[in-house]
ModelCIF file with pLDDT and N, C-alpha, C, O atoms, coordinates in Angstrom:
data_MODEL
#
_entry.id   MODEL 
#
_entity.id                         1 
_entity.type                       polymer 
_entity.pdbx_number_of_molecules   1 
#
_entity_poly.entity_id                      1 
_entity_poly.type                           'polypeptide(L)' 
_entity_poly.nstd_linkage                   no 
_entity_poly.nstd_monomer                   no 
_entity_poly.pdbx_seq_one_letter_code       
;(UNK)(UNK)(UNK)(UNK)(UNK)(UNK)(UNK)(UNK)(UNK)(UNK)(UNK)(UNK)(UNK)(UNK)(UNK)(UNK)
(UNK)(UNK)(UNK)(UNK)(UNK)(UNK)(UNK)(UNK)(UNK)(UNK)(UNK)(UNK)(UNK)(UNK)(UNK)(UNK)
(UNK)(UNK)(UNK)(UNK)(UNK)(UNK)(UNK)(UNK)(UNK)(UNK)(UNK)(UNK)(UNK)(UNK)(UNK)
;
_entity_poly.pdbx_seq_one_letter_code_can   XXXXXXXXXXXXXXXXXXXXXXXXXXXXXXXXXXXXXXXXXXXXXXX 
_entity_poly.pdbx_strand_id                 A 
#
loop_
_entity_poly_seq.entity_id 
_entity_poly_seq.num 
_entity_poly_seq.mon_id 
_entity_poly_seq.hetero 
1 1  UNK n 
1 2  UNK n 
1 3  UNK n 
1 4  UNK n 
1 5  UNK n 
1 6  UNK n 
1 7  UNK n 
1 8  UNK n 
1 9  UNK n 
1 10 UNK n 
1 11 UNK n 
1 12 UNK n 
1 13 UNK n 
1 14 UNK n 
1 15 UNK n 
1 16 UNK n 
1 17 UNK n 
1 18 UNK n 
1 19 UNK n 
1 20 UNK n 
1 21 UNK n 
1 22 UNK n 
1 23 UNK n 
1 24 UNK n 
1 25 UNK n 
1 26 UNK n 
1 27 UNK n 
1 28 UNK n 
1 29 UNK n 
1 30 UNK n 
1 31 UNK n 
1 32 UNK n 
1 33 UNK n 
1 34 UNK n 
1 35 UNK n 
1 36 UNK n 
1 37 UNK n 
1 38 UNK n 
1 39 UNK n 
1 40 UNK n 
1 41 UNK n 
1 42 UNK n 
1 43 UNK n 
1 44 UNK n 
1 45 UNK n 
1 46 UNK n 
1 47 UNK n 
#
_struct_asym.id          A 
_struct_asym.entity_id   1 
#
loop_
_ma_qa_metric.id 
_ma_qa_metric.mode 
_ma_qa_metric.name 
_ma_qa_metric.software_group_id 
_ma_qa_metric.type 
1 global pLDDT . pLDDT 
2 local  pLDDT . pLDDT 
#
_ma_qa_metric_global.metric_id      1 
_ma_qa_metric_global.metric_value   97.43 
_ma_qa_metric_global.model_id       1 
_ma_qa_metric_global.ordinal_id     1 
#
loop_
_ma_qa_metric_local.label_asym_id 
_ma_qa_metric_local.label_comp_id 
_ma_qa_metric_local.label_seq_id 
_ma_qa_metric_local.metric_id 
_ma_qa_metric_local.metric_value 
_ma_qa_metric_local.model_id 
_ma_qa_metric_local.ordinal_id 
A UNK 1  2 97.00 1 1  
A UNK 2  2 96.00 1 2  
A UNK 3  2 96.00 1 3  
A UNK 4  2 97.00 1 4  
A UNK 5  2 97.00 1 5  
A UNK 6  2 96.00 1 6  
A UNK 7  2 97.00 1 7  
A UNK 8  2 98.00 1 8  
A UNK 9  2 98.00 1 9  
A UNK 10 2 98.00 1 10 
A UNK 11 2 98.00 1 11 
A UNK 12 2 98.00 1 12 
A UNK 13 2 98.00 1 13 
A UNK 14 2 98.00 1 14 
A UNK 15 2 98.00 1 15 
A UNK 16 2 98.00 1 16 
A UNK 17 2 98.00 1 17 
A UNK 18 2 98.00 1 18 
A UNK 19 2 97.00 1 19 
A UNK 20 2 97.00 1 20 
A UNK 21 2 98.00 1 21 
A UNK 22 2 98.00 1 22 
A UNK 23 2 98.00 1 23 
A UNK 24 2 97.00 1 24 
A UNK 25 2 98.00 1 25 
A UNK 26 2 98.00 1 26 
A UNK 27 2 98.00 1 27 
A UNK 28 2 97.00 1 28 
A UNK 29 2 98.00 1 29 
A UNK 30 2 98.00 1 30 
A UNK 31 2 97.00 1 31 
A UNK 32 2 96.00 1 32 
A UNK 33 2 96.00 1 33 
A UNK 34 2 96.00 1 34 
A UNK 35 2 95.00 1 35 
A UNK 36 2 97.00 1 36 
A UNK 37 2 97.00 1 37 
A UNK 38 2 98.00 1 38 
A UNK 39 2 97.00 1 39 
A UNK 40 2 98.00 1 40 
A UNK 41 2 98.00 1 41 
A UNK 42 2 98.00 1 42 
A UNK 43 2 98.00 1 43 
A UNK 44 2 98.00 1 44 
A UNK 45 2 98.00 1 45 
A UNK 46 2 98.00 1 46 
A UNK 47 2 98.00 1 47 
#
loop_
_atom_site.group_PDB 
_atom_site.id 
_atom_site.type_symbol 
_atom_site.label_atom_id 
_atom_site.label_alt_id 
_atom_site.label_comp_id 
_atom_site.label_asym_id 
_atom_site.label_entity_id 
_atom_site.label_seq_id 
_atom_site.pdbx_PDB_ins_code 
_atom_site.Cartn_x 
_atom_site.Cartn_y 
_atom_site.Cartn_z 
_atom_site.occupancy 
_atom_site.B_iso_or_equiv 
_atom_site.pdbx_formal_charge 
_atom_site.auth_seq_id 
_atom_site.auth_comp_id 
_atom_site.auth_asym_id 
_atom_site.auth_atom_id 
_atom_site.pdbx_PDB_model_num 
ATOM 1   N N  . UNK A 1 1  ? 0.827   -1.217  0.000  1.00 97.00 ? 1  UNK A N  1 
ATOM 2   C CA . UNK A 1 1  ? 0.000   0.000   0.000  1.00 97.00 ? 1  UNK A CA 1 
ATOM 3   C C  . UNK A 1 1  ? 0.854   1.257   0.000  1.00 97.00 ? 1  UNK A C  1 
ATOM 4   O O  . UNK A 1 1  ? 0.436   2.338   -0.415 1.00 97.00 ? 1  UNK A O  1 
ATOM 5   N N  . UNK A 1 2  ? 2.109   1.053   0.502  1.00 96.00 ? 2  UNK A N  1 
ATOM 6   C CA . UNK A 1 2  ? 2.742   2.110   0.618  1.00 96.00 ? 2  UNK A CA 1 
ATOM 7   C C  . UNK A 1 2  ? 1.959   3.456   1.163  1.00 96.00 ? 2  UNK A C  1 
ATOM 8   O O  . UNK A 1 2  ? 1.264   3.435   2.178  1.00 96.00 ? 2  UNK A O  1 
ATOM 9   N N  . UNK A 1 3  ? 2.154   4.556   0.403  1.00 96.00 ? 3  UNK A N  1 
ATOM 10  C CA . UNK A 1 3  ? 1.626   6.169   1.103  1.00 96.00 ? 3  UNK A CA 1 
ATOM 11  C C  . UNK A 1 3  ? 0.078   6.198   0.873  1.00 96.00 ? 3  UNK A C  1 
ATOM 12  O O  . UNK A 1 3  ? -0.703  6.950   1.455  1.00 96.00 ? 3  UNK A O  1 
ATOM 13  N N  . UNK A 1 4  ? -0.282  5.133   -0.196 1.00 97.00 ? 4  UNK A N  1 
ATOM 14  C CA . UNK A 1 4  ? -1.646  5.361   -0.547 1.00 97.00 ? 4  UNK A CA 1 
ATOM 15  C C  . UNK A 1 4  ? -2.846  5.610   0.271  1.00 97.00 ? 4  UNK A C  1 
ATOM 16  O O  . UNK A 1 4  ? -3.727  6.414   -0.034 1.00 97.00 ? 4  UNK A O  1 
ATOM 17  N N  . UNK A 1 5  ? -2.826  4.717   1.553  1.00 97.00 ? 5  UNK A N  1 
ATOM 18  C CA . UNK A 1 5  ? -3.626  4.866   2.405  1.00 97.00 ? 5  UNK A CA 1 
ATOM 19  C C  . UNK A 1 5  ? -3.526  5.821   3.277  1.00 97.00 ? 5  UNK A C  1 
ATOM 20  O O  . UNK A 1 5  ? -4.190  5.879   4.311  1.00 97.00 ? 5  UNK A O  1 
ATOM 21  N N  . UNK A 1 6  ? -2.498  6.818   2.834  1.00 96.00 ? 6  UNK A N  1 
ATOM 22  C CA . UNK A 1 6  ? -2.730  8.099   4.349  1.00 96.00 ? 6  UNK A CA 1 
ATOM 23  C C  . UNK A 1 6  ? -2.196  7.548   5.384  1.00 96.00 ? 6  UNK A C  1 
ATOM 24  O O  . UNK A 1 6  ? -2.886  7.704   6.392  1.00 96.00 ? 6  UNK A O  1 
ATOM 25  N N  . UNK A 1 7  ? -1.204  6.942   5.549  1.00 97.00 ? 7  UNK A N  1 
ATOM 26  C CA . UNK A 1 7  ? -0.743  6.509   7.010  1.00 97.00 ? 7  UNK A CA 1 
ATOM 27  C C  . UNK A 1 7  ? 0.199   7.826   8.026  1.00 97.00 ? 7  UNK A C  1 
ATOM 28  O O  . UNK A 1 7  ? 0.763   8.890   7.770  1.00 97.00 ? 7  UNK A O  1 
ATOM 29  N N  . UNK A 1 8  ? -0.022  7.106   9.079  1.00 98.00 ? 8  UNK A N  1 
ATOM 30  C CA . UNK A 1 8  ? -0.087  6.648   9.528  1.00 98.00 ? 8  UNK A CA 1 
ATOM 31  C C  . UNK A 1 8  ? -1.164  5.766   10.098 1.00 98.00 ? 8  UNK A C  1 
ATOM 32  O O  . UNK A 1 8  ? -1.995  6.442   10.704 1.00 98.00 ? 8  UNK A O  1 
ATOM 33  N N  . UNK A 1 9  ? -1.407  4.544   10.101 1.00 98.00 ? 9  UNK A N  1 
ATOM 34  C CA . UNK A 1 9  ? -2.741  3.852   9.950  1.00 98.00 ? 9  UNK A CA 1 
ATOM 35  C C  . UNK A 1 9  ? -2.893  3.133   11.263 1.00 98.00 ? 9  UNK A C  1 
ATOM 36  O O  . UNK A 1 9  ? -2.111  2.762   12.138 1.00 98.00 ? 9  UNK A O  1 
ATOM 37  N N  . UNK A 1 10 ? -4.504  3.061   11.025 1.00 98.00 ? 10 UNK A N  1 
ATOM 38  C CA . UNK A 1 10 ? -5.145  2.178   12.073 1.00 98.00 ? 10 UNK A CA 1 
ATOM 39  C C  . UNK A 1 10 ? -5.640  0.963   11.207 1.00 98.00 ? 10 UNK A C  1 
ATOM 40  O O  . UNK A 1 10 ? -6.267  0.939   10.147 1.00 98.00 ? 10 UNK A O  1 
ATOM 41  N N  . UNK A 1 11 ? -5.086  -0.166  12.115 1.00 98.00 ? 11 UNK A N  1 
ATOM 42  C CA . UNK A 1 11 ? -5.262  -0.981  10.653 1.00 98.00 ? 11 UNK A CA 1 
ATOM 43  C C  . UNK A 1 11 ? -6.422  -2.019  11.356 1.00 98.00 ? 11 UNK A C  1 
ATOM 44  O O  . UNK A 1 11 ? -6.155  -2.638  12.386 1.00 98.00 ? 11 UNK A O  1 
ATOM 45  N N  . UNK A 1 12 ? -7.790  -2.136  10.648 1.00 98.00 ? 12 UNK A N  1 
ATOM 46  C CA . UNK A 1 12 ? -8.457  -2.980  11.710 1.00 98.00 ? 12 UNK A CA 1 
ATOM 47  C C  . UNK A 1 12 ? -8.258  -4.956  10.826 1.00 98.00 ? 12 UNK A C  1 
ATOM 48  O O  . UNK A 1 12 ? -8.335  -5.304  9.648  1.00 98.00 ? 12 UNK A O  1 
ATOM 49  N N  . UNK A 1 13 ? -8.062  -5.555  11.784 1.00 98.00 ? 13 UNK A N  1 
ATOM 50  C CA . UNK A 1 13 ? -8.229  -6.756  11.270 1.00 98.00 ? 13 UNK A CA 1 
ATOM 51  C C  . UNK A 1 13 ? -9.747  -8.349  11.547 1.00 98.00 ? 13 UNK A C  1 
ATOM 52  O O  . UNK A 1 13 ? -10.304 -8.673  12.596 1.00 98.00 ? 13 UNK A O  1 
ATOM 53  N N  . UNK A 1 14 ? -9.905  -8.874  10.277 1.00 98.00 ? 14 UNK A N  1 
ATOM 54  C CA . UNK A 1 14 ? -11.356 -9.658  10.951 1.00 98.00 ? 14 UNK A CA 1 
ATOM 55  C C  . UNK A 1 14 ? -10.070 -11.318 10.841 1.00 98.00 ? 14 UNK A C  1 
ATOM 56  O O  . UNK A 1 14 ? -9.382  -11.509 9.839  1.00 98.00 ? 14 UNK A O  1 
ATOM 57  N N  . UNK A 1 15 ? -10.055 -11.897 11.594 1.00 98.00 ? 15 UNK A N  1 
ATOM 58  C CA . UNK A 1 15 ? -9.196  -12.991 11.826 1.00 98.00 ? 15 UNK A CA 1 
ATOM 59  C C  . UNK A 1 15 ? -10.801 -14.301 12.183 1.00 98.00 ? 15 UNK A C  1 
ATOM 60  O O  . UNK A 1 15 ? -11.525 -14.312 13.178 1.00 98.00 ? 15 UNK A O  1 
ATOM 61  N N  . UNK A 1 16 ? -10.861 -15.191 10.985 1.00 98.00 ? 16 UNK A N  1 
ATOM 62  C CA . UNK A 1 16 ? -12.128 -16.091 11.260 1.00 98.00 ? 16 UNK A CA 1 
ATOM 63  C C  . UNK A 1 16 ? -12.772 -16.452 10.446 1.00 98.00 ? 16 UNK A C  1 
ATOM 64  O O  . UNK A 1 16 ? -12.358 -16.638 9.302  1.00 98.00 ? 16 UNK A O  1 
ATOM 65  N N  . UNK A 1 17 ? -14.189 -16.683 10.899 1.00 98.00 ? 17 UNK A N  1 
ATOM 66  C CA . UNK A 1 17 ? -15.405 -16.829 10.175 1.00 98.00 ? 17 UNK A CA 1 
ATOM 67  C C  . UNK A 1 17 ? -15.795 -17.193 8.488  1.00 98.00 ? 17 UNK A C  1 
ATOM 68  O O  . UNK A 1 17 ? -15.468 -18.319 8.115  1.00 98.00 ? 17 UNK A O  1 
ATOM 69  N N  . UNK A 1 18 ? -16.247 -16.588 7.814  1.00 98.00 ? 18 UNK A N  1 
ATOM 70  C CA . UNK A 1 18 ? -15.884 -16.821 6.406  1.00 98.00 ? 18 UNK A CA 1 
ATOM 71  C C  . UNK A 1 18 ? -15.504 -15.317 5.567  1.00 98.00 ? 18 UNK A C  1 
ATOM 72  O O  . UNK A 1 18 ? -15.464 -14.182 6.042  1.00 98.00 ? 18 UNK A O  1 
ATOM 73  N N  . UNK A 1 19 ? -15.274 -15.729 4.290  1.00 97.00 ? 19 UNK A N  1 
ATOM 74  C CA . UNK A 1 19 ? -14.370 -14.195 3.469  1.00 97.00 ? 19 UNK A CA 1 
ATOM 75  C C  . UNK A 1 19 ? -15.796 -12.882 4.018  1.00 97.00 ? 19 UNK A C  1 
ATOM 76  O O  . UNK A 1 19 ? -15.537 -11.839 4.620  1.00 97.00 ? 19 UNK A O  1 
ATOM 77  N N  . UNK A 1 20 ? -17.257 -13.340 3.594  1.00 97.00 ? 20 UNK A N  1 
ATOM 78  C CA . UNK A 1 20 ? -17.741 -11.813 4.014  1.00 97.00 ? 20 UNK A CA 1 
ATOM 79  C C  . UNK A 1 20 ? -17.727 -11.426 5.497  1.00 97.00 ? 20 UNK A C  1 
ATOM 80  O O  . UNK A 1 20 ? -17.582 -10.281 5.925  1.00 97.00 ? 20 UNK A O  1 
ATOM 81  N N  . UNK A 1 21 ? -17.864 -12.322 6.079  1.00 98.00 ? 21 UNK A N  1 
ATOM 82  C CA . UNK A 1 21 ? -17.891 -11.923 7.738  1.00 98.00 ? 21 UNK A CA 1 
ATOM 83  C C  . UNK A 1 21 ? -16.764 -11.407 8.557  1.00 98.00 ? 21 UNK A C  1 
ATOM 84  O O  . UNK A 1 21 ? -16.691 -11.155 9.760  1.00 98.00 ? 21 UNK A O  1 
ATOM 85  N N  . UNK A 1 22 ? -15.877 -11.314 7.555  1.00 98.00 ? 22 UNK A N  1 
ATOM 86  C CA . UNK A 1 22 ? -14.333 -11.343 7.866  1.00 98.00 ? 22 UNK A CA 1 
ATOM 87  C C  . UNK A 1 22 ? -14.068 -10.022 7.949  1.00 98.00 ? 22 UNK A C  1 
ATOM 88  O O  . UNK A 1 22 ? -13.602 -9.335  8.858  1.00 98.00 ? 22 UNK A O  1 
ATOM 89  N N  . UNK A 1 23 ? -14.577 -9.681  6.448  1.00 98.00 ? 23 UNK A N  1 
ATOM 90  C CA . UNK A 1 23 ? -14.490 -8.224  5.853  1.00 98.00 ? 23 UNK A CA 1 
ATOM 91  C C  . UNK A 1 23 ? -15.360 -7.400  7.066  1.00 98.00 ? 23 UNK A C  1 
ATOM 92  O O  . UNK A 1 23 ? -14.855 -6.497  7.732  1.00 98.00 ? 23 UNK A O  1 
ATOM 93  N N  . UNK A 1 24 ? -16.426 -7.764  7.190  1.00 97.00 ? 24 UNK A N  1 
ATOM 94  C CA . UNK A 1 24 ? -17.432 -6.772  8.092  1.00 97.00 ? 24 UNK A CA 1 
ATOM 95  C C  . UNK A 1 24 ? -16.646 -6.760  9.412  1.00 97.00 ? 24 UNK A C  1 
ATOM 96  O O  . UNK A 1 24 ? -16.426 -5.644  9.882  1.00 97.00 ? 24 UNK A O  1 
ATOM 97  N N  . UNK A 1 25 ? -16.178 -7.854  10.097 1.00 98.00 ? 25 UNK A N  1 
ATOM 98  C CA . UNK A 1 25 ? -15.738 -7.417  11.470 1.00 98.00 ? 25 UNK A CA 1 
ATOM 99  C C  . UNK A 1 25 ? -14.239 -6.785  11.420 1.00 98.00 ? 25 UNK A C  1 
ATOM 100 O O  . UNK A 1 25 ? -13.684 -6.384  12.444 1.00 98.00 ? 25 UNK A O  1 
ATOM 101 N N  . UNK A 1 26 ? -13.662 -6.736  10.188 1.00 98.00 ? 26 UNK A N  1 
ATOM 102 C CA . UNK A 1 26 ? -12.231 -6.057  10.278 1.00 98.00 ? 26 UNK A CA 1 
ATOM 103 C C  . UNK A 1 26 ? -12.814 -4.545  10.172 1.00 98.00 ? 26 UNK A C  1 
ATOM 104 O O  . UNK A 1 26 ? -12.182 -3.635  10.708 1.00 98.00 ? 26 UNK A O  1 
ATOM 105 N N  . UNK A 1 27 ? -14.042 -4.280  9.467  1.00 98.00 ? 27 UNK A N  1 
ATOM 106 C CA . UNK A 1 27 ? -14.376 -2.388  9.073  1.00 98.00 ? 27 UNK A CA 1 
ATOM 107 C C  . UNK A 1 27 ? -14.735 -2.459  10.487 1.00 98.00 ? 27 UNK A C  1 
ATOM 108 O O  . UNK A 1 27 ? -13.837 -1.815  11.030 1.00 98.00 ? 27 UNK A O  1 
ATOM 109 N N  . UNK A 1 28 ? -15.872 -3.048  11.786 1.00 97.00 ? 28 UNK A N  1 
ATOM 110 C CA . UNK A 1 28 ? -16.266 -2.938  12.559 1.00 97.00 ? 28 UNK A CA 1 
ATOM 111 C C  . UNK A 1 28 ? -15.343 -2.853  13.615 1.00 97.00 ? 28 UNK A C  1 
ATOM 112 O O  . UNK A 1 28 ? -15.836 -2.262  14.575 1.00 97.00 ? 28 UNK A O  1 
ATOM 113 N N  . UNK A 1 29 ? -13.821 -3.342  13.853 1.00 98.00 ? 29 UNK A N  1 
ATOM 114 C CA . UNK A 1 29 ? -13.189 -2.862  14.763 1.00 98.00 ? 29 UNK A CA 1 
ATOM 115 C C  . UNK A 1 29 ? -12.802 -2.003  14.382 1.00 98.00 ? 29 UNK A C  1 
ATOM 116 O O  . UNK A 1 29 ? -13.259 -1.226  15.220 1.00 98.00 ? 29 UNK A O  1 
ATOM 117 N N  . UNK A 1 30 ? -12.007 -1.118  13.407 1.00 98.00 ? 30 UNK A N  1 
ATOM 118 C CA . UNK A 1 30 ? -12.016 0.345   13.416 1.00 98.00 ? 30 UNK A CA 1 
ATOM 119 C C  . UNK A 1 30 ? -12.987 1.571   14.089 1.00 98.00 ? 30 UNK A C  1 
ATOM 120 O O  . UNK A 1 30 ? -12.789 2.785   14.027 1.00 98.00 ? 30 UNK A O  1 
ATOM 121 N N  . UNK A 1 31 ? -13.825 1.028   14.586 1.00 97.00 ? 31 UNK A N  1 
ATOM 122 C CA . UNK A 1 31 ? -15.322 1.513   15.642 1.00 97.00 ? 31 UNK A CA 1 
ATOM 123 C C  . UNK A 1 31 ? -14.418 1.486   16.953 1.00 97.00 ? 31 UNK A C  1 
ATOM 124 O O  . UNK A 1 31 ? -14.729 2.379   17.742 1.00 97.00 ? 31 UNK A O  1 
ATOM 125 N N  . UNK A 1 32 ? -13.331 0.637   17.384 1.00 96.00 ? 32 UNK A N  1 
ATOM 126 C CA . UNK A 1 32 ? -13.126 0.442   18.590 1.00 96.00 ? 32 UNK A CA 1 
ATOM 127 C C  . UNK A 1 32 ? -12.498 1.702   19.123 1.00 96.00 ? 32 UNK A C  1 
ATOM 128 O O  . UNK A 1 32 ? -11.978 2.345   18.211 1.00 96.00 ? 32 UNK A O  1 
ATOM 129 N N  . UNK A 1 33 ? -12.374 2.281   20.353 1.00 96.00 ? 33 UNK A N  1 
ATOM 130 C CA . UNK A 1 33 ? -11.348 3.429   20.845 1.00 96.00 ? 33 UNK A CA 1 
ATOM 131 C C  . UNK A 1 33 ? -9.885  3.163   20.356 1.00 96.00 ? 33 UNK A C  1 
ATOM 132 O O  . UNK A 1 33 ? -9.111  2.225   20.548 1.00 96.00 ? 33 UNK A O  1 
ATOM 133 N N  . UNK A 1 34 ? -9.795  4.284   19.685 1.00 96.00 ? 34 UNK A N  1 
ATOM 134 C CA . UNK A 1 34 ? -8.100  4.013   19.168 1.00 96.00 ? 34 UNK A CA 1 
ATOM 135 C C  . UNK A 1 34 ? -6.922  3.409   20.123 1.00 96.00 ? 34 UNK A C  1 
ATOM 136 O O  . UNK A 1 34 ? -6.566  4.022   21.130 1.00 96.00 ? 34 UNK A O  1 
ATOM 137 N N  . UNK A 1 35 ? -6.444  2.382   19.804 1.00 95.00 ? 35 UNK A N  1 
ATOM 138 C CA . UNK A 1 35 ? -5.079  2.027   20.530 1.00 95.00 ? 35 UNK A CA 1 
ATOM 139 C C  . UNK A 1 35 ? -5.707  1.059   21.685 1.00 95.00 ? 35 UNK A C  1 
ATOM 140 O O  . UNK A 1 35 ? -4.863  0.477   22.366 1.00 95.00 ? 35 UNK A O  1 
ATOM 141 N N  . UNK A 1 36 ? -7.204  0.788   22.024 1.00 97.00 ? 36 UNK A N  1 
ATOM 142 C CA . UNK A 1 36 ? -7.522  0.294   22.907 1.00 97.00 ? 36 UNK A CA 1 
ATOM 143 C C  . UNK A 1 36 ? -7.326  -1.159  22.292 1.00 97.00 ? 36 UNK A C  1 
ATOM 144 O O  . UNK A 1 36 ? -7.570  -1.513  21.138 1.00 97.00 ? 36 UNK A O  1 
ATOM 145 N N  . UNK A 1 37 ? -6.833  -1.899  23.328 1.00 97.00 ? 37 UNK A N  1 
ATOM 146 C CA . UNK A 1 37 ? -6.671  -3.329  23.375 1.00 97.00 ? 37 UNK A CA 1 
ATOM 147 C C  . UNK A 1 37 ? -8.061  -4.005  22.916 1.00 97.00 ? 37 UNK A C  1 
ATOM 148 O O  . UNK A 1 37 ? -9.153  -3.442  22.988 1.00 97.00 ? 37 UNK A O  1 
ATOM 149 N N  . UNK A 1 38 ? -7.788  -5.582  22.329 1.00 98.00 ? 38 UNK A N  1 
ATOM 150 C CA . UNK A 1 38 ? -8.739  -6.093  22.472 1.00 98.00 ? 38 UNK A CA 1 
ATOM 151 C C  . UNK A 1 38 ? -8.723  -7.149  23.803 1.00 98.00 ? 38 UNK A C  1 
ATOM 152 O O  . UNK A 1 38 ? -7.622  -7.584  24.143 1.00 98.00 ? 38 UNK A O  1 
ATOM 153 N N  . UNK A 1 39 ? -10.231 -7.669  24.751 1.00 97.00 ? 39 UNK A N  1 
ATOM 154 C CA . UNK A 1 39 ? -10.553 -7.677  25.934 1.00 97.00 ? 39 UNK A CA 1 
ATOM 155 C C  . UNK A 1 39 ? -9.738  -8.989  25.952 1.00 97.00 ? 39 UNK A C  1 
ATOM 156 O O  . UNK A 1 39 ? -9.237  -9.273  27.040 1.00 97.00 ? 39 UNK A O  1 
ATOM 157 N N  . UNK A 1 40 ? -9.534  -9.799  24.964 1.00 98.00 ? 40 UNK A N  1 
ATOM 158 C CA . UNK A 1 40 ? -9.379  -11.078 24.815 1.00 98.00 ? 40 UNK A CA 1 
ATOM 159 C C  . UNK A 1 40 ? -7.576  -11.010 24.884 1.00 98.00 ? 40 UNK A C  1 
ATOM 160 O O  . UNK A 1 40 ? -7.031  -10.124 24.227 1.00 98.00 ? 40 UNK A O  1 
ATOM 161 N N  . UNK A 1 41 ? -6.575  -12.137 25.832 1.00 98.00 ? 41 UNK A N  1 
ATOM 162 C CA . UNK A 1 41 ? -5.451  -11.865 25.919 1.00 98.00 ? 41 UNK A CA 1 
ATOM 163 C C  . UNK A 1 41 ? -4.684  -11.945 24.602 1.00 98.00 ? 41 UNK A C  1 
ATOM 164 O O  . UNK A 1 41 ? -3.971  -11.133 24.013 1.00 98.00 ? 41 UNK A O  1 
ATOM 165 N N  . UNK A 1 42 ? -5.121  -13.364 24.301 1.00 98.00 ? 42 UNK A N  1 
ATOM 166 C CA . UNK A 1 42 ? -4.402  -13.898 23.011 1.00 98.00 ? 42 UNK A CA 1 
ATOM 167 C C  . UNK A 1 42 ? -4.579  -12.876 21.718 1.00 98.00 ? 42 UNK A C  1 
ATOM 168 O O  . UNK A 1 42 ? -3.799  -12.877 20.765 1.00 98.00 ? 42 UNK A O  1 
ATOM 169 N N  . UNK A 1 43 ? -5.485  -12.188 21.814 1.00 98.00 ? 43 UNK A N  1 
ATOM 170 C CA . UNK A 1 43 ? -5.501  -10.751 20.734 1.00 98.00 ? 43 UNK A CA 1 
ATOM 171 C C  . UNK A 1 43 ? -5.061  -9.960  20.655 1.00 98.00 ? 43 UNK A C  1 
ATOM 172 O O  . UNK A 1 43 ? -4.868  -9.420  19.566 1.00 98.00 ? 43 UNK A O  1 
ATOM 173 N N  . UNK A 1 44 ? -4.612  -9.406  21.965 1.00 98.00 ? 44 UNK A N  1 
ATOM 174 C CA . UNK A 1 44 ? -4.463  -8.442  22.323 1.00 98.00 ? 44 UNK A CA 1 
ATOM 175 C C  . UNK A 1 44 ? -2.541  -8.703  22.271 1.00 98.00 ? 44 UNK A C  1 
ATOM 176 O O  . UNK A 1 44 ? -1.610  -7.898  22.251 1.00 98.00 ? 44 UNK A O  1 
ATOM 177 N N  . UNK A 1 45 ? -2.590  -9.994  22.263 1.00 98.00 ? 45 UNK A N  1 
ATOM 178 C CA . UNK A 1 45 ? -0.705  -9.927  22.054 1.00 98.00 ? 45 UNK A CA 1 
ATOM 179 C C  . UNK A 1 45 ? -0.481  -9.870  20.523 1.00 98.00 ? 45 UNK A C  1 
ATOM 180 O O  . UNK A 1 45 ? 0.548   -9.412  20.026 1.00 98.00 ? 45 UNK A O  1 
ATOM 181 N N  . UNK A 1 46 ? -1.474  -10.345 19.844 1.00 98.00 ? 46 UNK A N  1 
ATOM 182 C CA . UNK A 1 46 ? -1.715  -10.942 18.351 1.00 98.00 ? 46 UNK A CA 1 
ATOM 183 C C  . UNK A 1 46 ? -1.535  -9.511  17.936 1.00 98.00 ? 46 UNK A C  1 
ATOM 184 O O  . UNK A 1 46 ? -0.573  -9.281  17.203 1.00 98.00 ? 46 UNK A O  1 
ATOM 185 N N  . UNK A 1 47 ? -2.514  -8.247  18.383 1.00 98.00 ? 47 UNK A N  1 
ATOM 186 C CA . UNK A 1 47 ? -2.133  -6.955  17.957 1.00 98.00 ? 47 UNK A CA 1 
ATOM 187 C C  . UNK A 1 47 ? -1.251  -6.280  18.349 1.00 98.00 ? 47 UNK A C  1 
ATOM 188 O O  . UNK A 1 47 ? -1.061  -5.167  17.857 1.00 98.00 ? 47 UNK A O  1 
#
């Protein structure tokens, strides 16, 4: 992606489910408070 996306970025990721459900929960954590952890440990090291 290089500069294209305007970075410095928040990059949300969907890790799971199938290809559309994937897509929807990676746009849906970008909803989360910036920089805030996710609640779950193993994610939260993963990010």
């Amino acid at each position: 992606a290089g500069g294209n996306p305007c970075p410095p970025l928040i990059i949300g990721l969907g890790i799971g489910a199938t290809a559309e459900k994937s897509l929807e929960i990676a746009k849906k954590a970008l909803l989360r408070p910036a920089g805030e952890p996710n609640s779950d440990v193993e994610t939260a090291e993963l990010e």
